[in-house]
C-alpha atoms as a PDB file:
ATOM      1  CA  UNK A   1       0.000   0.000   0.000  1.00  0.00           C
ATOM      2  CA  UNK A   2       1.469   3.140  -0.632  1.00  0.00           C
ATOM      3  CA  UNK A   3       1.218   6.665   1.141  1.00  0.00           C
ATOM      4  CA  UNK A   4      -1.296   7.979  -1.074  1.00  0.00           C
ATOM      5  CA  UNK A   5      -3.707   4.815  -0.559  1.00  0.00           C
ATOM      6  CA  UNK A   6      -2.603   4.767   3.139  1.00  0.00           C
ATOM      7  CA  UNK A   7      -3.812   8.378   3.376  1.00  0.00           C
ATOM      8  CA  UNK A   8      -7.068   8.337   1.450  1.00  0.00           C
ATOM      9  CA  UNK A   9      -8.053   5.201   3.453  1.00  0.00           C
ATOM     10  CA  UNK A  10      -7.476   6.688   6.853  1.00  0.00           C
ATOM     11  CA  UNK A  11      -9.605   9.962   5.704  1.00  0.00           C
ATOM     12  CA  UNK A  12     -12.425   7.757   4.445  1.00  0.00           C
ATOM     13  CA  UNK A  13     -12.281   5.809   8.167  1.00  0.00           C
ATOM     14  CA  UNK A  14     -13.069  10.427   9.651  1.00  0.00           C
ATOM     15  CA  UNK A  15     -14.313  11.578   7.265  1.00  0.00           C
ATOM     16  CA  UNK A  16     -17.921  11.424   9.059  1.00  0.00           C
ATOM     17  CA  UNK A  17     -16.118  12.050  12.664  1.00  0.00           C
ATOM     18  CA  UNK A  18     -15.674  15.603  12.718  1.00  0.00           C
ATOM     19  CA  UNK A  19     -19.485  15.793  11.785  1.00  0.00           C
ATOM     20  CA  UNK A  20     -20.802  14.054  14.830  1.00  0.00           C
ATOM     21  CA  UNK A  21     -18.231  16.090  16.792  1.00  0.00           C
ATOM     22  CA  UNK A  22     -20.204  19.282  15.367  1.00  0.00           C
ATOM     23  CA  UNK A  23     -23.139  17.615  16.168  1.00  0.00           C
ATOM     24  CA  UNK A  24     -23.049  16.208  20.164  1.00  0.00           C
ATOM     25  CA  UNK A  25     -21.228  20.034  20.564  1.00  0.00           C
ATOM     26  CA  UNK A  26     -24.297  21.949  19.159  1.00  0.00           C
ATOM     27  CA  UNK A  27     -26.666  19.677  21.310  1.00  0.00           C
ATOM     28  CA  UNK A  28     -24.464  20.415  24.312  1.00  0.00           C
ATOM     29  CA  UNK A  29     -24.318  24.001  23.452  1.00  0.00           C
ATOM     30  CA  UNK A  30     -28.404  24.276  23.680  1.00  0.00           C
ATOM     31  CA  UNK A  31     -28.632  22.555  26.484  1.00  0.00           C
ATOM     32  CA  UNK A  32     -26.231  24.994  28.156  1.00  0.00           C
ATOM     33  CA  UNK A  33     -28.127  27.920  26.546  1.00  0.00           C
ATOM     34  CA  UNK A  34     -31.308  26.250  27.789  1.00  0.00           C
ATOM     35  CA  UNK A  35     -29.930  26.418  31.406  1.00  0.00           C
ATOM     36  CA  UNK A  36     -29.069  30.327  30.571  1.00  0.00           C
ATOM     37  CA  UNK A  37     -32.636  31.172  29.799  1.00  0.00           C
ATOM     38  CA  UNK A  38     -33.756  29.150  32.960  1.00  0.00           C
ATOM     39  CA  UNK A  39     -31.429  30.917  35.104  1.00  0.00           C
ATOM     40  CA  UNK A  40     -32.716  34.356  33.385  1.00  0.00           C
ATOM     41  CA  UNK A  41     -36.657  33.877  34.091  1.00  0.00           C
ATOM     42  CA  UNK A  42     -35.510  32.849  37.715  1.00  0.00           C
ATOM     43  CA  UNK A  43     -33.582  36.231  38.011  1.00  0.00           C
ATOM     44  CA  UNK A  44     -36.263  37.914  36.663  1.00  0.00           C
ATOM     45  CA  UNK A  45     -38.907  36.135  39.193  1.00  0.00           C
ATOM     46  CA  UNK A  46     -36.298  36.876  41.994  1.00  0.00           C
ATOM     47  CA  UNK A  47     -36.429  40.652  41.206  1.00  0.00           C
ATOM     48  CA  UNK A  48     -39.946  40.926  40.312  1.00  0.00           C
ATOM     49  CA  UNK A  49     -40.524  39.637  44.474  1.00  0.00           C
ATOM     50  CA  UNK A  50     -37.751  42.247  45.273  1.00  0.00           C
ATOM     51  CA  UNK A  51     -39.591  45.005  43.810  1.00  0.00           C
ATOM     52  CA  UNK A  52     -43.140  43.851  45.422  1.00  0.00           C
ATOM     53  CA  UNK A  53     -41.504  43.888  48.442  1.00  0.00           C
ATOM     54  CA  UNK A  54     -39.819  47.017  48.401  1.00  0.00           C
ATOM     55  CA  UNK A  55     -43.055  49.121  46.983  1.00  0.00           C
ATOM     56  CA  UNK A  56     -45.636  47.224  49.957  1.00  0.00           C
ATOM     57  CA  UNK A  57     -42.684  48.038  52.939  1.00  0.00           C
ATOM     58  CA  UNK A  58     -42.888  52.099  51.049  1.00  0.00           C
ATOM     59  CA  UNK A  59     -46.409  51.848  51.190  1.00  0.00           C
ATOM     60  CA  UNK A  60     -46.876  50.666  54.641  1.00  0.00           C
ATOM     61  CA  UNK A  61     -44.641  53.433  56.015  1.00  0.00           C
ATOM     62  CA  UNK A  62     -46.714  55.769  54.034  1.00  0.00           C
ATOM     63  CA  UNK A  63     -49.819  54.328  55.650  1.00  0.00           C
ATOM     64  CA  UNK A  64     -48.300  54.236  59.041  1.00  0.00           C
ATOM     65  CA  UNK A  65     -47.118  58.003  58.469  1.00  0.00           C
ATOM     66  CA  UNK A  66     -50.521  59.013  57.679  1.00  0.00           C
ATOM     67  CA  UNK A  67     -51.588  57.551  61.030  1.00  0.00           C
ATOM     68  CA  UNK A  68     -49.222  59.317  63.386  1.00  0.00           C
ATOM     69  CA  UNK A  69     -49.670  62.175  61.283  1.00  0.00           C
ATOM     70  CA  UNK A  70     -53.939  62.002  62.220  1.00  0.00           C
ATOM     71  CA  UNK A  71     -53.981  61.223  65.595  1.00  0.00           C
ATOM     72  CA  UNK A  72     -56.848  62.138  66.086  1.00  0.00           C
ATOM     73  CA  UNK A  73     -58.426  59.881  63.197  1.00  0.00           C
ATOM     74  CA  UNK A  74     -56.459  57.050  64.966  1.00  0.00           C
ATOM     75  CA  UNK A  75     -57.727  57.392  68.805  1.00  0.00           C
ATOM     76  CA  UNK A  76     -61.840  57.607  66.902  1.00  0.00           C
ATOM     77  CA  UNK A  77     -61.305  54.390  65.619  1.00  0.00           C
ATOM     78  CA  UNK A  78     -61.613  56.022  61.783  1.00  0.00           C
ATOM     79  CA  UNK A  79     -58.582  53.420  60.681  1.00  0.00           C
ATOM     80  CA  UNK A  80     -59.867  50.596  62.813  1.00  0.00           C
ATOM     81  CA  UNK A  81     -61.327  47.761  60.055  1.00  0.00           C
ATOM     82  CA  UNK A  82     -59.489  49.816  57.008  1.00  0.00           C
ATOM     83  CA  UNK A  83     -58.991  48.173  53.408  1.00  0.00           C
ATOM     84  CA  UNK A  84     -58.495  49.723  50.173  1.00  0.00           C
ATOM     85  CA  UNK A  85     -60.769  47.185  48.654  1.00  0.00           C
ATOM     86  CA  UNK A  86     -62.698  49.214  45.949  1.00  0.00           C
ATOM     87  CA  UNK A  87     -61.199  52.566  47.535  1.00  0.00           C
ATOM     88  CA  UNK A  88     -59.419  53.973  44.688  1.00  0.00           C
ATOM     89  CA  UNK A  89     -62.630  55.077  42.182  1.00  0.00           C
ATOM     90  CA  UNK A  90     -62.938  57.509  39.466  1.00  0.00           C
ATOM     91  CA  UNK A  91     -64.000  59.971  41.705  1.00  0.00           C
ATOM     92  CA  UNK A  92     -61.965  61.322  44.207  1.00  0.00           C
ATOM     93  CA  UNK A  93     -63.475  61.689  47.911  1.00  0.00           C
ATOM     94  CA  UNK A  94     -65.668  64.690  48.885  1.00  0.00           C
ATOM     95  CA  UNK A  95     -64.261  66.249  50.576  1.00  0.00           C
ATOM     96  CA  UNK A  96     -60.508  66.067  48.812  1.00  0.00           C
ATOM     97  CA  UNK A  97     -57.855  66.919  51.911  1.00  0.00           C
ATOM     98  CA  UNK A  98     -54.799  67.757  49.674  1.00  0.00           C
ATOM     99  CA  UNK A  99     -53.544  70.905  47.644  1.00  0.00           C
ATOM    100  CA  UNK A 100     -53.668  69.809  44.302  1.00  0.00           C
ATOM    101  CA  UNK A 101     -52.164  72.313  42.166  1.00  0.00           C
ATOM    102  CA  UNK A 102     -53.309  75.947  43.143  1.00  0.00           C
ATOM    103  CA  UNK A 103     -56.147  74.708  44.601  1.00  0.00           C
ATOM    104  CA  UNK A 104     -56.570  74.633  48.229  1.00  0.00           C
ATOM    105  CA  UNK A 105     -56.983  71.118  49.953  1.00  0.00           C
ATOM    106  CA  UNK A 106     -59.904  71.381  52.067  1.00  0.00           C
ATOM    107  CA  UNK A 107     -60.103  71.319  56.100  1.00  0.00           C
ATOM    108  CA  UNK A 108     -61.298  67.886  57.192  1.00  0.00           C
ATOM    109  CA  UNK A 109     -62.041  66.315  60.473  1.00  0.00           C
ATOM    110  CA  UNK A 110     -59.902  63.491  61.307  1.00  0.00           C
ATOM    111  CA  UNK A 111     -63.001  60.946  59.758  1.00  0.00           C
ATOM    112  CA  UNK A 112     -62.105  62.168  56.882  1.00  0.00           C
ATOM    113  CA  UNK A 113     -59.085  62.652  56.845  1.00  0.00           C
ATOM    114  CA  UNK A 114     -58.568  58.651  57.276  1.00  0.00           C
ATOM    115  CA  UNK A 115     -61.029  57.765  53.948  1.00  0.00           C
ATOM    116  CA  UNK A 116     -58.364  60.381  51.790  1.00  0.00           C
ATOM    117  CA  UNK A 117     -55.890  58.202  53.410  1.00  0.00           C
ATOM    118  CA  UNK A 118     -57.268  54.707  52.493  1.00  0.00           C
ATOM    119  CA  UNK A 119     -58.375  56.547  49.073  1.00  0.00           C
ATOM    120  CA  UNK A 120     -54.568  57.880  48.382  1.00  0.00           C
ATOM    121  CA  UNK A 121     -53.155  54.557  49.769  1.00  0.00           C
ATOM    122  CA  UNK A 122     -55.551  52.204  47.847  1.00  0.00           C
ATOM    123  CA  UNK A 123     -54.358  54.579  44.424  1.00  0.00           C
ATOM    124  CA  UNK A 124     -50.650  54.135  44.928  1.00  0.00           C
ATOM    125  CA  UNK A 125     -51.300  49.799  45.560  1.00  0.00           C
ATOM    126  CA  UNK A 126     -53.287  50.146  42.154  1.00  0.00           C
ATOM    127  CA  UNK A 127     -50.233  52.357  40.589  1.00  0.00           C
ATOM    128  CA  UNK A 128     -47.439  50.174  42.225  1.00  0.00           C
ATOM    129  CA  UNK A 129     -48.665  46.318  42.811  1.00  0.00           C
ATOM    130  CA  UNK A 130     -49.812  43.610  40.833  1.00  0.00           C
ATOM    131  CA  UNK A 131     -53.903  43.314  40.443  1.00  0.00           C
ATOM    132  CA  UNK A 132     -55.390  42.334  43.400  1.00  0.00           C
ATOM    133  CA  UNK A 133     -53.101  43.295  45.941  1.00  0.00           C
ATOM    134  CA  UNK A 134     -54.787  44.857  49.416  1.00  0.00           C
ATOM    135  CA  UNK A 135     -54.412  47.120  52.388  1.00  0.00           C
ATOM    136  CA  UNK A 136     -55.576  46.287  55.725  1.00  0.00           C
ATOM    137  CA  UNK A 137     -55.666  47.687  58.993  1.00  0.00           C
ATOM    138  CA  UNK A 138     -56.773  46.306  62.077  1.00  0.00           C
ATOM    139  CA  UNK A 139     -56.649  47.318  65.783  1.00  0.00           C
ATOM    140  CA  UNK A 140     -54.804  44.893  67.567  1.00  0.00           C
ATOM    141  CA  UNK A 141     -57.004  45.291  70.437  1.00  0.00           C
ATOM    142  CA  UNK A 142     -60.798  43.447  70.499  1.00  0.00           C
ATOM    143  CA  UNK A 143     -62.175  46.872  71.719  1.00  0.00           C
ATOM    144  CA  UNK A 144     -60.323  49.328  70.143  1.00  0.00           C
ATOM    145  CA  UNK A 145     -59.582  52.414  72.728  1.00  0.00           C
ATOM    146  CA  UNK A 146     -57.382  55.098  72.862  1.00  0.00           C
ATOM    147  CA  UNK A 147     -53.628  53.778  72.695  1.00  0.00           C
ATOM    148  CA  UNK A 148     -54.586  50.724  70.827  1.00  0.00           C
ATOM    149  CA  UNK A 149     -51.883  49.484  68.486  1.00  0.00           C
ATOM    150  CA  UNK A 150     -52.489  48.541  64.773  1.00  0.00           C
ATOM    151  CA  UNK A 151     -51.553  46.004  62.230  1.00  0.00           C
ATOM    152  CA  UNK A 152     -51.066  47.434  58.730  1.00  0.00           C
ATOM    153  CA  UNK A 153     -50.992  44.394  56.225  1.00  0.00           C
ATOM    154  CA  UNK A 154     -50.236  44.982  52.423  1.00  0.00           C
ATOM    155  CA  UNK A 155     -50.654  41.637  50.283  1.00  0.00           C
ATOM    156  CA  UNK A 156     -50.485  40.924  46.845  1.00  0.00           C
ATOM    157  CA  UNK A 157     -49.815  38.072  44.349  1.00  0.00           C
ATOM    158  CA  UNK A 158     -46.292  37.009  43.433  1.00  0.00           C
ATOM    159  CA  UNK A 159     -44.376  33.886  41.153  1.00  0.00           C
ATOM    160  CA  UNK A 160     -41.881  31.945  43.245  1.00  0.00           C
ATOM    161  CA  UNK A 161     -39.907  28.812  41.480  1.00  0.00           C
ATOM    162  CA  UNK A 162     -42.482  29.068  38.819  1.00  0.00           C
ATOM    163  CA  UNK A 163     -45.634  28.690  41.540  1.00  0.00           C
ATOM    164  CA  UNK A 164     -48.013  31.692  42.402  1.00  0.00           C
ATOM    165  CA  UNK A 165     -47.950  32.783  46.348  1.00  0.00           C
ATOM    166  CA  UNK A 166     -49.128  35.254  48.232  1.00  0.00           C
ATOM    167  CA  UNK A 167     -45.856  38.048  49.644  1.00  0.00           C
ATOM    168  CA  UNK A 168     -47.031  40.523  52.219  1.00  0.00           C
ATOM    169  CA  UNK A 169     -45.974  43.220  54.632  1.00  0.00           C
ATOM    170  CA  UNK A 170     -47.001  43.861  58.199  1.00  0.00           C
ATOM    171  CA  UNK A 171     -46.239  46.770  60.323  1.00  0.00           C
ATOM    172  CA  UNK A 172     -47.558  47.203  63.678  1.00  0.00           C
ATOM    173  CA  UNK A 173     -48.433  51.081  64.231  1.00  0.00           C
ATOM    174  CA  UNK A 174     -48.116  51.828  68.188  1.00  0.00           C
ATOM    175  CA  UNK A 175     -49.764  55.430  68.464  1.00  0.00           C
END
């Protein structure tokens, strides 16, 4: 056999070799880009729940502001039983307790003062959080009385490791 034959027989035997090499690397290639894309939707997920959680813990400050800010509205029992279920409408709350623009916010008693609240709170939730998502606030006591401390919940819907769950955050307001 000479070097010629010797040579053309040994490319015959890979000829095909370097094909399937191609081959098992592209299908090892998409499974690695597969893995990518998985790790991407779980970073996503993962800062989807950071950003819930960082707008509700705003929100309930905001909430819990509002209540050391009114008092007043606190010690009547006006934010005992709250939730912005159905509180942000269309039509802003007679009367409206905030300058908006050059016009004058109104004077209001510490009643109503606590519906603007729960109307201004339920608005930002809408604005901020996923469908669905809710304010409550509760006295902590069964008969609520001057002093009484509060629980201010925010919930709302989330995707964890692909499932749906419910995130929240509670604050207890002490007065």
């Amino acid at each position: 056999m000479t070097l010629n034959q010797q040579s053309a027989a040994t490319r015959a035997g890979t000829a095909g070799f370097t094909l399937i090499e191609i081959l098992i690397a592209l299908v090892i290639f998409s499974i690695g880009l597969l893995g990518l894309a998985g790790m991407q939707l779980r970073g996503s997920e993962g800062t989807n729940m950071a950003y819930f959680r960082s707008q509700a813990t705003l929100i309930a400050n905001d909430m819990a502001e509002r209540m050391h800010a009114n008092r007043a509205g606190v010690d009547a029992n006006a934010y005992a039983n709250l939730s912005s279920a159905d509180a942000c409408t269309d039509e802003a709350p007679d009367p409206f307790c905030a300058t908006q623009g050059t016009s004058q916010g109104a004077s209001c008693s510490a009643a109503q003062m606590a519906v603007f609240d729960n109307y201004t709170i339920a608005c930002h939730i809408e604005d901020s959080l996923p469908v669905e998502s809710l304010l409550s606030v509760t006295c902590n006591d069964v008969l609520c009385t001057v002093g009484s401390s509060h629980t201010v919940v925010i919930a709302w819907s989330e995707v964890d490791e692909g499932r749906a769950r419910t995130g929240d955050v509670t604050l207890v307001v002490l007065p």
